[in-house]
Protein backbone atom coordinates (compact mmCIF):
# COMPACT_ATOMS: atom_id res chain seq x y z
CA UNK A 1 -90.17 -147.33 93.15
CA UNK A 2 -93.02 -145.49 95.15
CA UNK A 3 -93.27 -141.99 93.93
CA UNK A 4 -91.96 -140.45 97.25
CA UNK A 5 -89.12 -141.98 97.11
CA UNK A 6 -88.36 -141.56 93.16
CA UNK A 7 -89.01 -138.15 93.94
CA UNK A 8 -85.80 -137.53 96.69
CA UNK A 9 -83.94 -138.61 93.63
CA UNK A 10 -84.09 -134.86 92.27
CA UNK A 11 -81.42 -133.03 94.68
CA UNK A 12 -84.72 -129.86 94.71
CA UNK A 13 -86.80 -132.46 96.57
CA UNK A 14 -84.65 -134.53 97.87
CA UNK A 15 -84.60 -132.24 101.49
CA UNK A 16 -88.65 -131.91 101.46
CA UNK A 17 -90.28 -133.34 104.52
CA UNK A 18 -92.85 -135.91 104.02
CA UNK A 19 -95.73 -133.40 104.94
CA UNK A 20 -94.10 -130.88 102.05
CA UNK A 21 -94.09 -133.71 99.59
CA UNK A 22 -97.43 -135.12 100.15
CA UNK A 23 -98.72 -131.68 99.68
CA UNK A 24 -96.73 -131.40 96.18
CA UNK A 25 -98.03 -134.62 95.14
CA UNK A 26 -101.62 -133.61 95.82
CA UNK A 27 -101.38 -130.37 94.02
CA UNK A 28 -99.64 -132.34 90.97
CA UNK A 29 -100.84 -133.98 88.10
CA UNK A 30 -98.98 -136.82 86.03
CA UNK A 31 -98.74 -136.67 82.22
CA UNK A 32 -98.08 -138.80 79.60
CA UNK A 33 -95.88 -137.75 76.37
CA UNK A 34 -95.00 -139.75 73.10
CA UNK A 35 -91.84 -139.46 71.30
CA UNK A 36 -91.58 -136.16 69.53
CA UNK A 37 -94.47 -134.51 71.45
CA UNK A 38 -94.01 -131.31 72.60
CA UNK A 39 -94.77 -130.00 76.56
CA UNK A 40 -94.57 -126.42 75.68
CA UNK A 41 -92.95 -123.89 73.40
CA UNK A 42 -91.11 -120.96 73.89
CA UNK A 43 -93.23 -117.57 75.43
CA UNK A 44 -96.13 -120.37 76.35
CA UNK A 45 -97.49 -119.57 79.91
CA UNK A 46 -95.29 -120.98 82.84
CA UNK A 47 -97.53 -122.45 85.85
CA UNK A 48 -95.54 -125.76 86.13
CA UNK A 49 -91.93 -126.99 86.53
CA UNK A 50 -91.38 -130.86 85.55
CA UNK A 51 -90.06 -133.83 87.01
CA UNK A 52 -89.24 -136.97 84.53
CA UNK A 53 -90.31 -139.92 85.99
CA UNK A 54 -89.38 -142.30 82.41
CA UNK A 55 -88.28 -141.06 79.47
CA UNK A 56 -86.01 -138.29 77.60
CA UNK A 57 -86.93 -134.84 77.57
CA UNK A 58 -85.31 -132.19 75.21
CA UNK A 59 -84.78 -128.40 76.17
CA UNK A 60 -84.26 -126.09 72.87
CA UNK A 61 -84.45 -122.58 71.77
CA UNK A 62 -85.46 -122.02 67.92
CA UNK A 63 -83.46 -119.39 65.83
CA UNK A 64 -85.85 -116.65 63.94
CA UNK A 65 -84.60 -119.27 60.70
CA UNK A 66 -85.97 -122.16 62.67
CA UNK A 67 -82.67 -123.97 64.02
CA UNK A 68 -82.61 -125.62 66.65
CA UNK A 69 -80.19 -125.43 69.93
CA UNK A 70 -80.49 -127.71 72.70
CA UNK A 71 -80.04 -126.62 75.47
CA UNK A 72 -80.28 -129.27 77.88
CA UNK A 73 -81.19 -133.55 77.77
CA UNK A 74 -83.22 -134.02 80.91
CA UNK A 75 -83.60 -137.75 81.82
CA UNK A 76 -85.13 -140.14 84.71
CA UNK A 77 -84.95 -138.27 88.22
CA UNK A 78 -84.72 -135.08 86.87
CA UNK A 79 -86.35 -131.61 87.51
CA UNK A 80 -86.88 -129.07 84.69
CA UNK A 81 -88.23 -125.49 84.49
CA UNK A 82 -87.86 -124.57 88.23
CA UNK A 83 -85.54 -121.88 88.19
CA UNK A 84 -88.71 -119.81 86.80
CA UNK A 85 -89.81 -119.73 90.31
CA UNK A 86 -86.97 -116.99 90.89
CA UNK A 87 -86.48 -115.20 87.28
CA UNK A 88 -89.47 -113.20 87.61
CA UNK A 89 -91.06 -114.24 84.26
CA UNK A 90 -94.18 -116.07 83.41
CA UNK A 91 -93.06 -117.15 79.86
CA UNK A 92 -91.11 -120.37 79.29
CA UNK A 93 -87.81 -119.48 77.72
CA UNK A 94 -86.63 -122.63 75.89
CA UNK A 95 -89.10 -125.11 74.29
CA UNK A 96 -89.08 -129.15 76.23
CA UNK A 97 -90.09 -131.56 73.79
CA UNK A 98 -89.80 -135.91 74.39
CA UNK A 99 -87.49 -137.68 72.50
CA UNK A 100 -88.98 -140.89 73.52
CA UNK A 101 -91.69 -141.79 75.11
CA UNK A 102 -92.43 -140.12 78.77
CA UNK A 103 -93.84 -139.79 82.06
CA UNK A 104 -93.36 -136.74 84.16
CA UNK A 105 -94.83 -135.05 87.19
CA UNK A 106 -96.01 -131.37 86.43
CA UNK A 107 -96.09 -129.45 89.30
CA UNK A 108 -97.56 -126.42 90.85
CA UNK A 109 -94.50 -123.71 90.90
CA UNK A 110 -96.68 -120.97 92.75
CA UNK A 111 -97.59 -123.34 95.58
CA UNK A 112 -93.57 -125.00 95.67
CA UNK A 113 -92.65 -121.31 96.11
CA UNK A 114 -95.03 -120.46 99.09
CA UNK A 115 -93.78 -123.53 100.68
CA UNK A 116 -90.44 -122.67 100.49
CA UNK A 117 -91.31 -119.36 102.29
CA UNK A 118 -92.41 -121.57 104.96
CA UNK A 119 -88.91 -123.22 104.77
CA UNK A 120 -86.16 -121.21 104.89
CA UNK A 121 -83.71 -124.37 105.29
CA UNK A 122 -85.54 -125.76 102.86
CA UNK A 123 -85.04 -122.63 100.39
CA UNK A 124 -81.35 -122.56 101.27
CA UNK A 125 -81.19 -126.10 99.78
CA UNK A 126 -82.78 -125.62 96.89
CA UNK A 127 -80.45 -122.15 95.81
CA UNK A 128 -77.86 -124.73 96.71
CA UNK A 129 -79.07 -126.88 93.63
CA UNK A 130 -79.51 -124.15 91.58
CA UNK A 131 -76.41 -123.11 92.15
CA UNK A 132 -74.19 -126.00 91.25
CA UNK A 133 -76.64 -126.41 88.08
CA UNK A 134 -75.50 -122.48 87.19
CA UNK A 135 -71.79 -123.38 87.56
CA UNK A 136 -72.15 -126.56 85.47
CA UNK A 137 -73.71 -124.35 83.02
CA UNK A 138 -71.39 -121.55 82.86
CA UNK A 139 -68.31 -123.66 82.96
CA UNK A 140 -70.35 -125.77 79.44
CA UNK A 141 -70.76 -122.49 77.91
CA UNK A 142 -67.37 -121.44 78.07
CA UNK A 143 -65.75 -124.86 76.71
CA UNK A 144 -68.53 -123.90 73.47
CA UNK A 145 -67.17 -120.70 73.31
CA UNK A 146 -63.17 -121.39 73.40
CA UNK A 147 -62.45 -125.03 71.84
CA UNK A 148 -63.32 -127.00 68.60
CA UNK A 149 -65.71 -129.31 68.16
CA UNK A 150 -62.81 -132.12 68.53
CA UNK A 151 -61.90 -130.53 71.60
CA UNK A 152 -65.83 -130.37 73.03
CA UNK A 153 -66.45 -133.69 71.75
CA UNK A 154 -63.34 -135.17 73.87
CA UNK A 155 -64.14 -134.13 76.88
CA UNK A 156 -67.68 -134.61 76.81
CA UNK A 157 -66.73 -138.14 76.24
CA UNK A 158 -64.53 -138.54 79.13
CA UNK A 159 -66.57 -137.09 81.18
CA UNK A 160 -69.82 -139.18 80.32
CA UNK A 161 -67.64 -142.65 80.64
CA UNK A 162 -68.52 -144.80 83.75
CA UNK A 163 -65.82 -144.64 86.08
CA UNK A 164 -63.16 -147.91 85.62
CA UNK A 165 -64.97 -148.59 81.96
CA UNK A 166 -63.55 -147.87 78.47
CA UNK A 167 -67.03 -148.33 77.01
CA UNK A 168 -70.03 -145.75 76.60
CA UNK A 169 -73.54 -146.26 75.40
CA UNK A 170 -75.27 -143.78 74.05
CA UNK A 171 -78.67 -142.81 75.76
CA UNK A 172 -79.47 -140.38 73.39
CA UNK A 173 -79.55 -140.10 69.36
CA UNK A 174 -76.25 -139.00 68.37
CA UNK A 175 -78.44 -136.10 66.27
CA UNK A 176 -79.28 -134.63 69.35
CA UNK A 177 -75.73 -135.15 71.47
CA UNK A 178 -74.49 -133.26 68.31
CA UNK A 179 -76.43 -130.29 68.92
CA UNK A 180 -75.95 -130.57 72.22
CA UNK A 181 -72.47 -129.64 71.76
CA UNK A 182 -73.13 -127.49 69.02
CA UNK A 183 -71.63 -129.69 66.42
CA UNK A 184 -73.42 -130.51 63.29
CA UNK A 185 -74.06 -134.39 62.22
CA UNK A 186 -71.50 -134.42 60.27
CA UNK A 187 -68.97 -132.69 61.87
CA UNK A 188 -69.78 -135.34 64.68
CA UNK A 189 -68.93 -138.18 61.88
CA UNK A 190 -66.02 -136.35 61.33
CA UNK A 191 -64.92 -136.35 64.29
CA UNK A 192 -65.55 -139.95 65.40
CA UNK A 193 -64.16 -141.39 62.06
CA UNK A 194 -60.66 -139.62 62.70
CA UNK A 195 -60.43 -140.67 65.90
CA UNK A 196 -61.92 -144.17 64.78
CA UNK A 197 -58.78 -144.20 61.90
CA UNK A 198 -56.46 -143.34 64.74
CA UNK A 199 -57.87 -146.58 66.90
CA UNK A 200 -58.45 -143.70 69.92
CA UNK A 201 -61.86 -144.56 69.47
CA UNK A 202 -64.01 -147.99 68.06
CA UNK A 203 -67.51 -146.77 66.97
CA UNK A 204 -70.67 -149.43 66.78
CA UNK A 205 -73.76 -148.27 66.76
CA UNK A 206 -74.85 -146.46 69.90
CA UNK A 207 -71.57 -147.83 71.45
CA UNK A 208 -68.10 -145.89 71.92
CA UNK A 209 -65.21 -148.15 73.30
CA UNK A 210 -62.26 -145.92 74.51
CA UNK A 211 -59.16 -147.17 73.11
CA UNK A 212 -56.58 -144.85 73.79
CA UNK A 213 -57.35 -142.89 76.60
CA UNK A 214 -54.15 -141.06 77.11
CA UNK A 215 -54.45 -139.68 73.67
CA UNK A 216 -58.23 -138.83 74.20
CA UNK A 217 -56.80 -136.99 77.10
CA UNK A 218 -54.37 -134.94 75.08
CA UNK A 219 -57.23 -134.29 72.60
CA UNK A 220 -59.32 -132.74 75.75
CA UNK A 221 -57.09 -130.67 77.44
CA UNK A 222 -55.82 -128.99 73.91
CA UNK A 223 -55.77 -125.07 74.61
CA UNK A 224 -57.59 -124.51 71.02
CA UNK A 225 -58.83 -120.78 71.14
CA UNK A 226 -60.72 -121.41 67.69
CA UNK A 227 -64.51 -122.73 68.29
CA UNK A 228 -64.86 -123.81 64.74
């Protein structure tokens, strides 16, 4: 797919004119990352935001003991890092590493943000982005704070199955899908071996077939106050 048009894929560009993304493109440079190479830590200087042209990127805060959080799984079409444009820091606030091998677009977020002065439709598109991202956000951080990790782990899988399948595979390490919903490794074997023993689920490999969807259902819409 020609860049331009792998680029409308992001909904940030996807309202640019042609003249606004020809100017991005020749103000951006392309970059290359292997699996488990990091793009930038946290408090690193922020001139860029990122779009993933192949690959798996990982967004993650480290605790003062050196844990890990992910914060987000950014994947093929994506944008990352652009709401920096409008927090009014120049400090990265999350570390982005590649959990497999990756090409990306870095691109210049002081000369995106004069263009969008130019383009107040244009603006009004991309806070409409930004928006929707926020909700999405909000809405993940209160399922964290108010269910179980059974509970989380249900309806993140209903939610991530194709619509009119029973089957899921996994595009990302189960590790990092774990942290993703704060749940440890093993709490995530836990969890898929119950619901494995109770034929709701059949495990294999990177592959979850939906057995019982009903009582998957029943699982996700639980009203369990206790996040443990």
């Amino acid at each position: 797919m020609p860049l331009k048009d792998a680029l409308r894929t992001a909904p940030l560009l996807a309202q640019l004119s042609d003249e606004q993304l020809a100017r991005l493109c020749a103000r951006a440079h392309s970059l290359h990352l292997e699996s488990g190479q990091w793009l930038f830590s946290q408090d690193d200087p922020a001139e860029r935001f990122f779009f993933v042209q192949q690959g798996q990127i990982r967004l993650f805060r480290l605790s003062t003991e050196g844990e890990e959080k992910i914060i987000e799984l950014i994947g093929p079409g994506q944008t990352f890092a652009e709401a920096l444009m409008f927090m009014g820091t120049d400090r990265y606030p999350v570390c982005a590493a590649a959990l497999s091998p990756s090409e990306l677009l870095a691109i210049d977020a002081t000369d995106f943000a004069a263009m969008l002065r130019d383009s107040p439709d244009t603006c009004f598109a991309l806070l409409g982005s930004l928006s929707q991202r926020l909700h999405a956000l909000i809405a993940e951080i209160d399922s964290l704070a108010l269910h179980s990790a059974s509970v989380r782990f249900a309806r993140w899988l209903l939610h991530e199955l194709p619509p009119e399948h029973d089957e899921l595979q996994l595009a990302w390490p189960k590790s990092t899908l774990a942290s993703r919903l704060t749940i440890k490794p093993e709490t995530w074997s836990r969890i898929t071996r119950r619901l494995t023993e109770q034929r709701v689920i059949a495990v294999s490999g990177q592959r979850i077939r939906v057995l019982d969807r009903a009582a998957l259902r029943t699982l996700a819409e639980f009203d369990d106050l206790n996040p443990a």
